[in-house]
Protein backbone atom coordinates (compact mmCIF):
# COMPACT_ATOMS: atom_id res chain seq x y z
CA UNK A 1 4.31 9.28 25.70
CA UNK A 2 5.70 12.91 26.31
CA UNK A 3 8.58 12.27 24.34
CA UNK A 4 6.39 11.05 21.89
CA UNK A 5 4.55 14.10 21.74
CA UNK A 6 7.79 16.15 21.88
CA UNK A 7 9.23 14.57 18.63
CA UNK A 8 6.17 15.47 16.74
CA UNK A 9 6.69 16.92 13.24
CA UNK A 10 3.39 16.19 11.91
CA UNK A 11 0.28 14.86 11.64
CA UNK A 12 -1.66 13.95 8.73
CA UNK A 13 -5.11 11.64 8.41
CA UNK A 14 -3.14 8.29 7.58
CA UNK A 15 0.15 8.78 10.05
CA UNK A 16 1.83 10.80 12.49
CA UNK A 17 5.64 11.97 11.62
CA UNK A 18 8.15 11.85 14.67
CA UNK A 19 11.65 13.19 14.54
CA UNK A 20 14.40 10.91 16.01
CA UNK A 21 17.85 9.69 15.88
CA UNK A 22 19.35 6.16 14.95
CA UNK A 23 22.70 5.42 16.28
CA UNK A 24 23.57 3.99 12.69
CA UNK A 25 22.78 7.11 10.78
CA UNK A 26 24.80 10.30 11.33
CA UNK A 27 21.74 12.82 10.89
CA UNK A 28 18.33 12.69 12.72
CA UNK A 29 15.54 10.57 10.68
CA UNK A 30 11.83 11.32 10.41
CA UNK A 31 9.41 8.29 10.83
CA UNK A 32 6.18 8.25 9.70
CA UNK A 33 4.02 5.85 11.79
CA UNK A 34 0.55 4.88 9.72
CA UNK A 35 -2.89 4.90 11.47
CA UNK A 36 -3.43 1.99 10.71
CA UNK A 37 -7.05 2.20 12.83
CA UNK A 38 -7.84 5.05 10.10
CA UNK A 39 -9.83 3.12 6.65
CA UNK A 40 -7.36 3.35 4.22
CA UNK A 41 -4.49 3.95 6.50
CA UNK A 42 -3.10 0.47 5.31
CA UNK A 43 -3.30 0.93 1.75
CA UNK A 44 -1.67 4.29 1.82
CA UNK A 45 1.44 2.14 3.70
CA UNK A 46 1.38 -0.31 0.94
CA UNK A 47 1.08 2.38 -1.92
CA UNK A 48 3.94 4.36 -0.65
CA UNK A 49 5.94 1.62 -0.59
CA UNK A 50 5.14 0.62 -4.33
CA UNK A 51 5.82 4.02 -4.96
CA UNK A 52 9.48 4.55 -3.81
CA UNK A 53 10.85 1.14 -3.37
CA UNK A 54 12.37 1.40 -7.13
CA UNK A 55 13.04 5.33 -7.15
CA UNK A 56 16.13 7.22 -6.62
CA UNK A 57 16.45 11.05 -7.38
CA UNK A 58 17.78 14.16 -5.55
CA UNK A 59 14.52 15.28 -5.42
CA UNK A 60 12.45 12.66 -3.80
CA UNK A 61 12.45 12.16 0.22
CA UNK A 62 14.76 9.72 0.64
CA UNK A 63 13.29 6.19 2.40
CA UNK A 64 15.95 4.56 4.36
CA UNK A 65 13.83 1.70 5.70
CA UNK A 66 10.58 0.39 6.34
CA UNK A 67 9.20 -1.23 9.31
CA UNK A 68 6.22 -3.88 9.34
CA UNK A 69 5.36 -5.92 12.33
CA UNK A 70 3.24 -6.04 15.22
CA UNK A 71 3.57 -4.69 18.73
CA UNK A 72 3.83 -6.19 22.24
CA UNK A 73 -0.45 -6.40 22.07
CA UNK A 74 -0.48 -7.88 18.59
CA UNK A 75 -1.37 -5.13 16.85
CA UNK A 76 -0.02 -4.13 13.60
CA UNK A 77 2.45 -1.21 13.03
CA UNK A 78 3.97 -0.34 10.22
CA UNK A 79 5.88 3.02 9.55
CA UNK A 80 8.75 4.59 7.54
CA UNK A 81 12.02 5.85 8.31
CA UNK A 82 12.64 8.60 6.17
CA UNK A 83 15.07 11.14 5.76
CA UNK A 84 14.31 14.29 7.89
CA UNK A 85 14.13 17.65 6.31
CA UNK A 86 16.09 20.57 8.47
CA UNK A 87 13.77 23.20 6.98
CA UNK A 88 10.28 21.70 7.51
CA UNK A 89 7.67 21.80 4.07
CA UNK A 90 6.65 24.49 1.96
CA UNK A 91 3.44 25.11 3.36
CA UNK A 92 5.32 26.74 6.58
CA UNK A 93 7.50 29.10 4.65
CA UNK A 94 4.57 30.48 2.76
CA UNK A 95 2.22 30.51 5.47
CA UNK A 96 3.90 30.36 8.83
CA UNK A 97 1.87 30.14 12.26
CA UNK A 98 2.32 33.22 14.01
CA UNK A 99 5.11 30.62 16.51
CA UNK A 100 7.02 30.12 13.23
CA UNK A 101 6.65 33.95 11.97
CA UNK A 102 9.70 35.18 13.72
CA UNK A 103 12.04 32.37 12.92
CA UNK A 104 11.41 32.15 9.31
CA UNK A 105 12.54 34.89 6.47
CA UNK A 106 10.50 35.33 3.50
CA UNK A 107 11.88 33.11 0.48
CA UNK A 108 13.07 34.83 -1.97
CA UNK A 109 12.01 34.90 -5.47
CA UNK A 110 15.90 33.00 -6.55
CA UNK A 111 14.33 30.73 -3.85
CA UNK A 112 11.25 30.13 -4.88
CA UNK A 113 12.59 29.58 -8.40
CA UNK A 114 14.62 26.78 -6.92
CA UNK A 115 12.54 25.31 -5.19
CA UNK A 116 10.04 25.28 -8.34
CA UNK A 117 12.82 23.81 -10.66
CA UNK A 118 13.36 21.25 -7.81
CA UNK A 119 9.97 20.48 -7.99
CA UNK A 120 9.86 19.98 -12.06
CA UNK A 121 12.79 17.92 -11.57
CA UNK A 122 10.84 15.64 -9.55
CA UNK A 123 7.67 15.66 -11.28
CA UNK A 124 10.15 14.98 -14.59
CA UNK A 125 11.45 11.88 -13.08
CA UNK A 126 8.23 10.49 -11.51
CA UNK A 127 6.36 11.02 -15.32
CA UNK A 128 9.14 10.17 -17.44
CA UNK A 129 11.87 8.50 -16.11
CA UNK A 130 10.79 5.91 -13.48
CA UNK A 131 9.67 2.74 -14.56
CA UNK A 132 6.57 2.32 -14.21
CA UNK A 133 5.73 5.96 -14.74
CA UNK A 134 3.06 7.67 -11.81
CA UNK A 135 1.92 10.43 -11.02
CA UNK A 136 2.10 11.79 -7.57
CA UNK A 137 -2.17 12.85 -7.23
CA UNK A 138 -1.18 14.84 -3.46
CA UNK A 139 1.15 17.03 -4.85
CA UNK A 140 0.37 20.52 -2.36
CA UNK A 141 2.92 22.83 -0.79
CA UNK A 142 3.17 20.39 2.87
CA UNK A 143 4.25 17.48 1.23
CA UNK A 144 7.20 19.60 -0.44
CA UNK A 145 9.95 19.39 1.91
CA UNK A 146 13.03 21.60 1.92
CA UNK A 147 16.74 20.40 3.29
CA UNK A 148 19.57 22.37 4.95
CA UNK A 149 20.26 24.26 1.94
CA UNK A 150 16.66 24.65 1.32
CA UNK A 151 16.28 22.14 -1.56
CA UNK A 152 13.65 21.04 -2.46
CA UNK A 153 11.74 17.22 -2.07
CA UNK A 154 8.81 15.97 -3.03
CA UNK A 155 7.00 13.68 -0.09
CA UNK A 156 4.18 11.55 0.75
CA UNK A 157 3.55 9.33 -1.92
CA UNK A 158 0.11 7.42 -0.31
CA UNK A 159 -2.03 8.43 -3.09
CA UNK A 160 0.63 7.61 -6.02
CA UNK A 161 -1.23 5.84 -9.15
CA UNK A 162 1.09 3.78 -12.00
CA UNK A 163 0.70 5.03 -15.30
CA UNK A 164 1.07 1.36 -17.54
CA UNK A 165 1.11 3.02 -20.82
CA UNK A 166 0.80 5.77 -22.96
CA UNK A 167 -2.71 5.09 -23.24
CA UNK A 168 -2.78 6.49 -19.23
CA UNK A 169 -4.52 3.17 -18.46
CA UNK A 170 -4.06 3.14 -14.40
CA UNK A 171 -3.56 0.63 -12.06
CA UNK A 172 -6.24 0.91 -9.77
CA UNK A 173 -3.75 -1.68 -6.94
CA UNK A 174 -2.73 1.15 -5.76
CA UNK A 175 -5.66 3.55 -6.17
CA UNK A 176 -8.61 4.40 -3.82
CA UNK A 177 -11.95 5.00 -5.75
CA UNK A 178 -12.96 8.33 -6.50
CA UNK A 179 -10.36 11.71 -6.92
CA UNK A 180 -6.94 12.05 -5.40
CA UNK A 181 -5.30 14.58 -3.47
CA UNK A 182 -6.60 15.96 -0.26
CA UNK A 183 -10.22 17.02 -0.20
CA UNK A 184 -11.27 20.56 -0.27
CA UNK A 185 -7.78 22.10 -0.69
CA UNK A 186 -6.49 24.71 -2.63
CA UNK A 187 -3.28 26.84 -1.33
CA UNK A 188 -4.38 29.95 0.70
CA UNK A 189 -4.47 32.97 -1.73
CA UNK A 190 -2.53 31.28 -3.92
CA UNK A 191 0.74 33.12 -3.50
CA UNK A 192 3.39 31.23 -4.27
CA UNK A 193 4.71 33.94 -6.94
CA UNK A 194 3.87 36.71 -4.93
């Protein structure tokens, strides 16, 4: 369990995101284990698979396999393997903790233009170029996550709904009832330009 603990990146209401390393790959992985005790948990595994199993672009967090089975107690567990992001998400560059202050420079507005045509370039590709189109309905500056070279990709895809048609009638598989995204947030003074 400590080195559990020790390898944690993040944690989120449906899963828990663990840094690691695979003999077969050459770079450390991230894998995102889903709570699955946590309503909804299981349907945010399921969406996110829908979402990326038929989606490849630069700027969307890489999946390089998914896990579903049960443990030694019989108990489900199901979780990603994803690629891992050097430079963490967004939301720590903007806002570091006051741990994080020292180790991270301000971005820079070239930077922050990057990372914002990164972001387009996703949002492009989701809307138009993926078939079917979705939208990504959780799209907030922690679930934007930045490589080495601090490019930028668009993560967590539990609350993804399929657009059908260019009527916007929704597949509601996928969907939980009610709004998406996370409840009650809106980016802390809302500074990204500043």
């Amino acid at each position: 369990m400590v080195s559990l603990l020790a390898n944690l990146v993040c944690s989120g209401k449906y899963g828990c995101v663990y840094k690691d390393r695979i003999e077969s790959e050459e770079h450390a992985v991230a894998i995102k284990v889903f709570k699955l005790d946590q309503p909804g948990g299981t349907k945010s595994f399921v969406a996110e698979c829908q979402a990326l199993r038929n989606t490849r672009h630069r700027n969307l967090v890489r999946v390089i396999t998914v896990c579903s089975t049960s443990d030694l107690t019989g108990h489900e567990f199901k979780a990603l393997l994803l690629e891992y992001m050097v430079n963490g998400n967004l939301e720590s560059w903007l806002h570091p903790t006051l741990h994080e202050h020292h180790l991270k420079r301000p971005l820079s507005l070239s930077s922050r233009i990057a990372i914002i045509v990164d972001i387009e370039a996703a949002l492009d590709y989701l809307h138009n170029h993926c078939m079917p189109p979705m939208t990504h309905c959780d799209l907030k500056p922690s679930n934007v996550l930045l490589d080495d070279v601090m490019g930028a990709c668009v993560g967590d895809f539990g609350l993804t709904k399929f657009v059908h048609s260019y009527t916007s009638t929704i597949d509601g598989s996928t969907s939980l009832v009610g709004p998406r995204g996370s409840v009650g947030y809106i980016a802390p003074g809302n500074n990204f330009f500043i």
